[in-house]
N, C-alpha and C. Protein backbone atom coordinates (compact mmCIF):
# COMPACT_ATOMS: atom_id res chain seq x y z
N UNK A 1 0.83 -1.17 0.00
CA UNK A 1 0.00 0.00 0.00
C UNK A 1 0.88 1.24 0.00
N UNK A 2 0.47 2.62 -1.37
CA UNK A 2 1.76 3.55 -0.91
C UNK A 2 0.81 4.17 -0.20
N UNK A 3 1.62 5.35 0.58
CA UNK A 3 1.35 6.12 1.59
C UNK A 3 2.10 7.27 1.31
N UNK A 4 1.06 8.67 1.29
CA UNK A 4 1.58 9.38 1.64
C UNK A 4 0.92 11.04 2.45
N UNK A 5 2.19 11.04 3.04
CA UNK A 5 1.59 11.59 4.39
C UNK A 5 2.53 12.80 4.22
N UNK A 6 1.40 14.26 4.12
CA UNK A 6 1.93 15.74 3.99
C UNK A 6 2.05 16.32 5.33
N UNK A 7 2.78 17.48 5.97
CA UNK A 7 3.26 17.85 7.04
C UNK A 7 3.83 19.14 6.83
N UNK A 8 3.63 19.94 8.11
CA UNK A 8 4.04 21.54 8.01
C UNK A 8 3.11 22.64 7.19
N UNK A 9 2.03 22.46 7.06
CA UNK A 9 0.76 23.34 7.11
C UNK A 9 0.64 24.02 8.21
N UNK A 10 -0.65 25.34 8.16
CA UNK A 10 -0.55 26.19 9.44
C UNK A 10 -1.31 27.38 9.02
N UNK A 11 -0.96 27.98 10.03
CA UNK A 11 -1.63 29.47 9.58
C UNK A 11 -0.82 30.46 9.31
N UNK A 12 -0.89 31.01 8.71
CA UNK A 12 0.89 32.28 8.35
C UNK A 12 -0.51 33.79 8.01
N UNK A 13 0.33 34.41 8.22
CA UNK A 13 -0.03 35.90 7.83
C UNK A 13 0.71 35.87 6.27
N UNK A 14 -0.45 36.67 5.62
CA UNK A 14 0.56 37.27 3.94
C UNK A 14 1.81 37.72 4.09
N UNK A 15 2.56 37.33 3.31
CA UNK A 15 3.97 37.56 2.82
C UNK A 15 4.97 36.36 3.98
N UNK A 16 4.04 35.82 4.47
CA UNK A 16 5.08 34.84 5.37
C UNK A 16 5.54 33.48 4.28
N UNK A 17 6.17 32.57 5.32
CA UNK A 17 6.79 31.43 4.46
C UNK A 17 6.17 30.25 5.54
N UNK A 18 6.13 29.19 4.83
CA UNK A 18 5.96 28.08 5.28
C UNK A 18 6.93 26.54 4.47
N UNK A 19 7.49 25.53 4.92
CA UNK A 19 7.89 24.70 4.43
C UNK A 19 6.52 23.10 4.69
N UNK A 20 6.41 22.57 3.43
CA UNK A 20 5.99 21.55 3.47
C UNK A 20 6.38 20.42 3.54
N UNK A 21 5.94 19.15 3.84
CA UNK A 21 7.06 17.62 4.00
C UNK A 21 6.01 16.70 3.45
N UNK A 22 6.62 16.11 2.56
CA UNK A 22 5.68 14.73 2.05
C UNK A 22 6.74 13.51 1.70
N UNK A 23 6.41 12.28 3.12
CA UNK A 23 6.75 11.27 3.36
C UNK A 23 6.32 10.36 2.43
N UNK A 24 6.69 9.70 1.68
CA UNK A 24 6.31 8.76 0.97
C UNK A 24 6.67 7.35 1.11
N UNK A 25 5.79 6.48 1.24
CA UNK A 25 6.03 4.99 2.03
C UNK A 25 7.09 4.22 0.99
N UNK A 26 7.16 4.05 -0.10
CA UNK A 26 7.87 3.85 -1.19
C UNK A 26 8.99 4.39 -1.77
N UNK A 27 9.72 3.80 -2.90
CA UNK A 27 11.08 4.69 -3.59
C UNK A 27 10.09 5.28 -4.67
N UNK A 28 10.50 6.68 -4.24
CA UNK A 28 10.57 7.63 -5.27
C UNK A 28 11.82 7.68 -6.18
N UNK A 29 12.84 7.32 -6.32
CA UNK A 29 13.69 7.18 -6.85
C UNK A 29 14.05 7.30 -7.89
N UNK A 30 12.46 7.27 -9.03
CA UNK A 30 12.44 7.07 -10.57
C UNK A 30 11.06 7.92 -10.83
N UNK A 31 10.66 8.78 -9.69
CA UNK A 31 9.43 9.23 -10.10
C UNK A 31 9.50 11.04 -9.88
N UNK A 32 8.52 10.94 -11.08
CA UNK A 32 8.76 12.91 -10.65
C UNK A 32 7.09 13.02 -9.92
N UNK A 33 7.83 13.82 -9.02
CA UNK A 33 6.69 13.53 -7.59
C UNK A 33 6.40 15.40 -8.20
N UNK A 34 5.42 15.75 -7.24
CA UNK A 34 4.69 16.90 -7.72
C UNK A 34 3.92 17.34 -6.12
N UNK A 35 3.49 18.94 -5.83
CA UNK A 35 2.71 18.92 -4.99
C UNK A 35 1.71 19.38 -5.73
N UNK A 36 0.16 19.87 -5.23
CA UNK A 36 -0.47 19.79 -5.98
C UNK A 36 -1.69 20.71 -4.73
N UNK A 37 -3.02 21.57 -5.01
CA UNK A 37 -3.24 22.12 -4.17
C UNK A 37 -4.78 22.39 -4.08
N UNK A 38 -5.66 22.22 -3.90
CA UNK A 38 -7.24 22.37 -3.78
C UNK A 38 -8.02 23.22 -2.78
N UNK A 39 -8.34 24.49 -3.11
CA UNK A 39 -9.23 25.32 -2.48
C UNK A 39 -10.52 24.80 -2.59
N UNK A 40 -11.49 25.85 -1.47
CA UNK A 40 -12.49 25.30 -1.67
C UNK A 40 -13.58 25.72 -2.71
N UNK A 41 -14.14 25.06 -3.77
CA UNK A 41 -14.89 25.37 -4.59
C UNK A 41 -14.08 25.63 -6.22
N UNK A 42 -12.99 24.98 -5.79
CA UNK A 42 -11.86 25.16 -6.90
C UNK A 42 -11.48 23.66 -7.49
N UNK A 43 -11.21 23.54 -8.48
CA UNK A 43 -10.03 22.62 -8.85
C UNK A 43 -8.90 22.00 -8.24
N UNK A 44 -8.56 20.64 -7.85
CA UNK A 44 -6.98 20.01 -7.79
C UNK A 44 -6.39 20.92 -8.80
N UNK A 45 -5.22 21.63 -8.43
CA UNK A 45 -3.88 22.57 -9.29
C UNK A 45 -3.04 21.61 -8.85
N UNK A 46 -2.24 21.13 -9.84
CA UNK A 46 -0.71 20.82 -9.58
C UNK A 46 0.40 22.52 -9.87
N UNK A 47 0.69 22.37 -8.60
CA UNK A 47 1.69 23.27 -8.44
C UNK A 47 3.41 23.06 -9.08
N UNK A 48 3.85 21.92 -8.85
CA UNK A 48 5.28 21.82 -9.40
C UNK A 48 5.70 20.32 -9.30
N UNK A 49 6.78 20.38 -10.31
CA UNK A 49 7.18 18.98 -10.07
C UNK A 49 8.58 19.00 -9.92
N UNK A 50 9.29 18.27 -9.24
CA UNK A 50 10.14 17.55 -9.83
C UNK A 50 11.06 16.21 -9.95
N UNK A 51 11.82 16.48 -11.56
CA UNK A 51 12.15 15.05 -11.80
C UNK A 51 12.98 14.34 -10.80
N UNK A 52 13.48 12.93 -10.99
CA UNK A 52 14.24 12.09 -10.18
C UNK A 52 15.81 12.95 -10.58
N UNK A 53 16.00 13.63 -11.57
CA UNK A 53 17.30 14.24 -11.90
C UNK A 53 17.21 15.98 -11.35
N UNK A 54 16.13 16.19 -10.69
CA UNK A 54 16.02 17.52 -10.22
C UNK A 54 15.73 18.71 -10.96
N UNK A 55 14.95 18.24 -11.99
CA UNK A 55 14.67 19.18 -13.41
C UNK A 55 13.21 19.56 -12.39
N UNK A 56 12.88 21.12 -12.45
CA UNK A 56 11.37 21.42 -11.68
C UNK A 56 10.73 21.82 -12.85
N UNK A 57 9.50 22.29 -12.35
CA UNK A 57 8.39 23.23 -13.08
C UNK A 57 7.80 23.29 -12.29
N UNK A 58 7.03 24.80 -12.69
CA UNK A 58 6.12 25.32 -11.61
C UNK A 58 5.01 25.88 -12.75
N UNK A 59 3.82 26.22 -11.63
CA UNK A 59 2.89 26.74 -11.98
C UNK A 59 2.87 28.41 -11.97
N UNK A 60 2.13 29.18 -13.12
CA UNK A 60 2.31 30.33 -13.17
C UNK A 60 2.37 30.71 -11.89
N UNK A 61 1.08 30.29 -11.31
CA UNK A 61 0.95 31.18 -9.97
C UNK A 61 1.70 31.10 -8.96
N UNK A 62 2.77 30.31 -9.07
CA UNK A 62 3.47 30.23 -7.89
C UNK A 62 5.13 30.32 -8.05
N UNK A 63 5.03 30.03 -9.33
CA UNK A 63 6.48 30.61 -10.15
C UNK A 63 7.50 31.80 -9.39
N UNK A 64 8.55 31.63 -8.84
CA UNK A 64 9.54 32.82 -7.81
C UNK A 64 8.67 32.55 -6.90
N UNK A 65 8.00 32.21 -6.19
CA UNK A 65 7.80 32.10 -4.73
C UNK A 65 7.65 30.85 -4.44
N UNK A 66 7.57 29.49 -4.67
CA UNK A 66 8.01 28.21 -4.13
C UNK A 66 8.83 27.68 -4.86
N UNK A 67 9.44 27.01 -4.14
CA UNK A 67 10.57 25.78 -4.46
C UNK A 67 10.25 24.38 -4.28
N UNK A 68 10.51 23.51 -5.52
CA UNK A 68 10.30 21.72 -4.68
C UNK A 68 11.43 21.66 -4.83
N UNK A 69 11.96 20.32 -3.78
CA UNK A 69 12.88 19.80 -3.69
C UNK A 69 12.74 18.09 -3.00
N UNK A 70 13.81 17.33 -3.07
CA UNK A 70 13.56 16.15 -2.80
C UNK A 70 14.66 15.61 -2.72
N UNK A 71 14.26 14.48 -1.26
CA UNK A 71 15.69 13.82 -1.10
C UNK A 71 14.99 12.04 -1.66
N UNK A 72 15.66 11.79 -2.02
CA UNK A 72 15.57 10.24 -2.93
C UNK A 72 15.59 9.52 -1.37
N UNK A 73 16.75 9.49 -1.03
CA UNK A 73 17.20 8.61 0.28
C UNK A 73 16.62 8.38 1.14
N UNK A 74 15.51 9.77 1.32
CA UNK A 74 15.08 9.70 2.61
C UNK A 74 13.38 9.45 2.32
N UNK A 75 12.86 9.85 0.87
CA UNK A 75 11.73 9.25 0.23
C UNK A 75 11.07 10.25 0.33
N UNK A 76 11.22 11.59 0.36
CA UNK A 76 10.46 12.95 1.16
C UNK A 76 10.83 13.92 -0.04
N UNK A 77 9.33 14.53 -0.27
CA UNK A 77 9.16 15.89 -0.98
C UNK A 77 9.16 16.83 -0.29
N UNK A 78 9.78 17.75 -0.95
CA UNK A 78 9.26 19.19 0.46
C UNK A 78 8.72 20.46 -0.94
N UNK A 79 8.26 21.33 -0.58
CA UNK A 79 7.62 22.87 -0.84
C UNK A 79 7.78 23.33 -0.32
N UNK A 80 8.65 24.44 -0.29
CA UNK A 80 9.47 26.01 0.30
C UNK A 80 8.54 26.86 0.02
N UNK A 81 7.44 27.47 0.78
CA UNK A 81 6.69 28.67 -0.09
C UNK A 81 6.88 29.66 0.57
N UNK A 82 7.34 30.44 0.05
CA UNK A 82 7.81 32.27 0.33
C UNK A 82 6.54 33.51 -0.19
N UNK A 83 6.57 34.34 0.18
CA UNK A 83 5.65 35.46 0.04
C UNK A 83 4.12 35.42 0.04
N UNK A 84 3.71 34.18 0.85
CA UNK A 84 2.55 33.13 0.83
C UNK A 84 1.44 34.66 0.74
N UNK A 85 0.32 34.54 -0.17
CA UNK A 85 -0.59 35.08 -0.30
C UNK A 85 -2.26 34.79 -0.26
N UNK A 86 -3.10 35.55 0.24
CA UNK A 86 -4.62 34.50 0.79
C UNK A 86 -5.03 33.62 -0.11
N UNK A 87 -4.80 33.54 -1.83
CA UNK A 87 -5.06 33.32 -2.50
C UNK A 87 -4.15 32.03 -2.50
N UNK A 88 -3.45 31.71 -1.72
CA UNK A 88 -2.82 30.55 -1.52
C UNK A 88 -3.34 29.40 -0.59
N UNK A 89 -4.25 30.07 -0.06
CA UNK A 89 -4.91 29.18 1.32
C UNK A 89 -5.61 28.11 0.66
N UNK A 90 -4.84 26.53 0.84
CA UNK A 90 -6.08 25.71 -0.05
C UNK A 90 -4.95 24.18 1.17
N UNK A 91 -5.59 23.08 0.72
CA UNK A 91 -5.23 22.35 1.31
C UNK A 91 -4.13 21.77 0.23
N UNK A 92 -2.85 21.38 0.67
CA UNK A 92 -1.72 20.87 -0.52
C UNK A 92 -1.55 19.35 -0.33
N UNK A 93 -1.63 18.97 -1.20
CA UNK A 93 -1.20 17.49 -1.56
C UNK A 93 -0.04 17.24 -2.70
N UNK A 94 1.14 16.12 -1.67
CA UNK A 94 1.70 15.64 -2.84
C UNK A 94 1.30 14.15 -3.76
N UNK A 95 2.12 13.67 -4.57
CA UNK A 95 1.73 12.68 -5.46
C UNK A 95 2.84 12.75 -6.42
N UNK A 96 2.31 11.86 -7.57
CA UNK A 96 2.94 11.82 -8.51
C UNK A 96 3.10 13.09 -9.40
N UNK A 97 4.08 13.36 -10.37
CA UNK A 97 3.56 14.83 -10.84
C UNK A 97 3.11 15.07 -11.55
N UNK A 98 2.19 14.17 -12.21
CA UNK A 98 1.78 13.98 -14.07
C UNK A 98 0.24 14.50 -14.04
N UNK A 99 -0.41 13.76 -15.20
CA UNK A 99 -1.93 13.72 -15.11
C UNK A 99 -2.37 12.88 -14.87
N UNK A 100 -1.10 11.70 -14.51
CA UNK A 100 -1.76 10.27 -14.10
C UNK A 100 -1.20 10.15 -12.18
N UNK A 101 -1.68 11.02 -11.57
CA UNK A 101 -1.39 10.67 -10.17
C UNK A 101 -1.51 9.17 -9.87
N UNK A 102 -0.76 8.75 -8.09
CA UNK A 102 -1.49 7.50 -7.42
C UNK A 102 -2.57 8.28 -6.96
N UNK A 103 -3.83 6.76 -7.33
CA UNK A 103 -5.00 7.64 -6.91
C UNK A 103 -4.58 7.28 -5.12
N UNK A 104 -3.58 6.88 -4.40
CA UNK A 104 -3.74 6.50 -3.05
C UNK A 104 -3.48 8.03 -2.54
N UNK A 105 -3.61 8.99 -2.68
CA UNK A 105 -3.88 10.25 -2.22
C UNK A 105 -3.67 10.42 -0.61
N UNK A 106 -2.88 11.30 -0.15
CA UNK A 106 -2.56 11.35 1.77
C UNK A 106 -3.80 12.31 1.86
N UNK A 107 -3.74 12.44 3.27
CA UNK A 107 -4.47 13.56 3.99
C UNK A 107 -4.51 15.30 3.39
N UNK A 108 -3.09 14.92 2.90
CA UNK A 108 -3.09 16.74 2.64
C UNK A 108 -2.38 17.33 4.15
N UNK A 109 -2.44 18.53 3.83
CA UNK A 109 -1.77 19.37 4.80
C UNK A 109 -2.36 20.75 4.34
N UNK A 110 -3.52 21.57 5.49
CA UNK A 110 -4.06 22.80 5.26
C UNK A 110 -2.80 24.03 5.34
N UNK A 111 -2.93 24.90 4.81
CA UNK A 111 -2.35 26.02 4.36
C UNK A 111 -3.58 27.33 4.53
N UNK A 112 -3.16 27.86 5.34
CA UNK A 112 -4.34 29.37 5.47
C UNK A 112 -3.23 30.13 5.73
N UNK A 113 -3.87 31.62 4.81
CA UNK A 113 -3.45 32.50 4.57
C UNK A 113 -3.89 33.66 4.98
N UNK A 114 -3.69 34.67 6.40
CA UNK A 114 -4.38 35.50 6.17
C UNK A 114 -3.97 36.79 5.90
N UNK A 115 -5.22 37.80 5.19
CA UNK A 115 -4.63 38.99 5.19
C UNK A 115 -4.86 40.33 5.99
């Protein structure tokens, strides 16, 4: 069964930072993992990915203000988000980074933003 389990959500005031953690029960090793983010009354957004060789992409909206990064070894995604804005407040999930996610989906980790 994979598992994965997001961490370091919270409440921040605008323009603050927050770091995210996504444990993954499995080797990521060969996969471009992605976080990904759902407000309410909105769409799943995939926010960024990146590859097993450390190649990213991001989403317009978040483009210069988060970072992914990932340690292989330790099986963990993280999201650096800087200049966090209300329009950011949604619950984040990681996964795979494609259009073909695992549908085994974690909890998420809430993100509120206020202004």
């Amino acid at each position: 069964q994979v598992q994965l389990v997001e961490s370091g959500g919270g409440l921040v005031q605008a323009g603050g930072s927050l770091k995210l953690s996504c444990a993954v029960s499995g080797s990521i090793r060969f996969a471009v993992m992605g976080w990904y983010r759902q407000a309410p009354g909105k769409q799943r957004e995939l926010l960024a990915t990146i590859s097993s060789s450390g190649e990213t992409n991001y989403a317009d909206s978040v483009k210069g203000r988060f970072t992914i990064s990932r340690d292989n070894a330790k099986n963990r995604v993280y999201l650096q988000m800087n200049s966090l804005k209300p329009d950011d407040t949604a619950v984040y999930y990681c996964n795979i980074g494609s259009d073909r996610p695992s549908p085994y989906w974690g909890q998420g980790t809430q993100v509120t933003v206020s202004s």
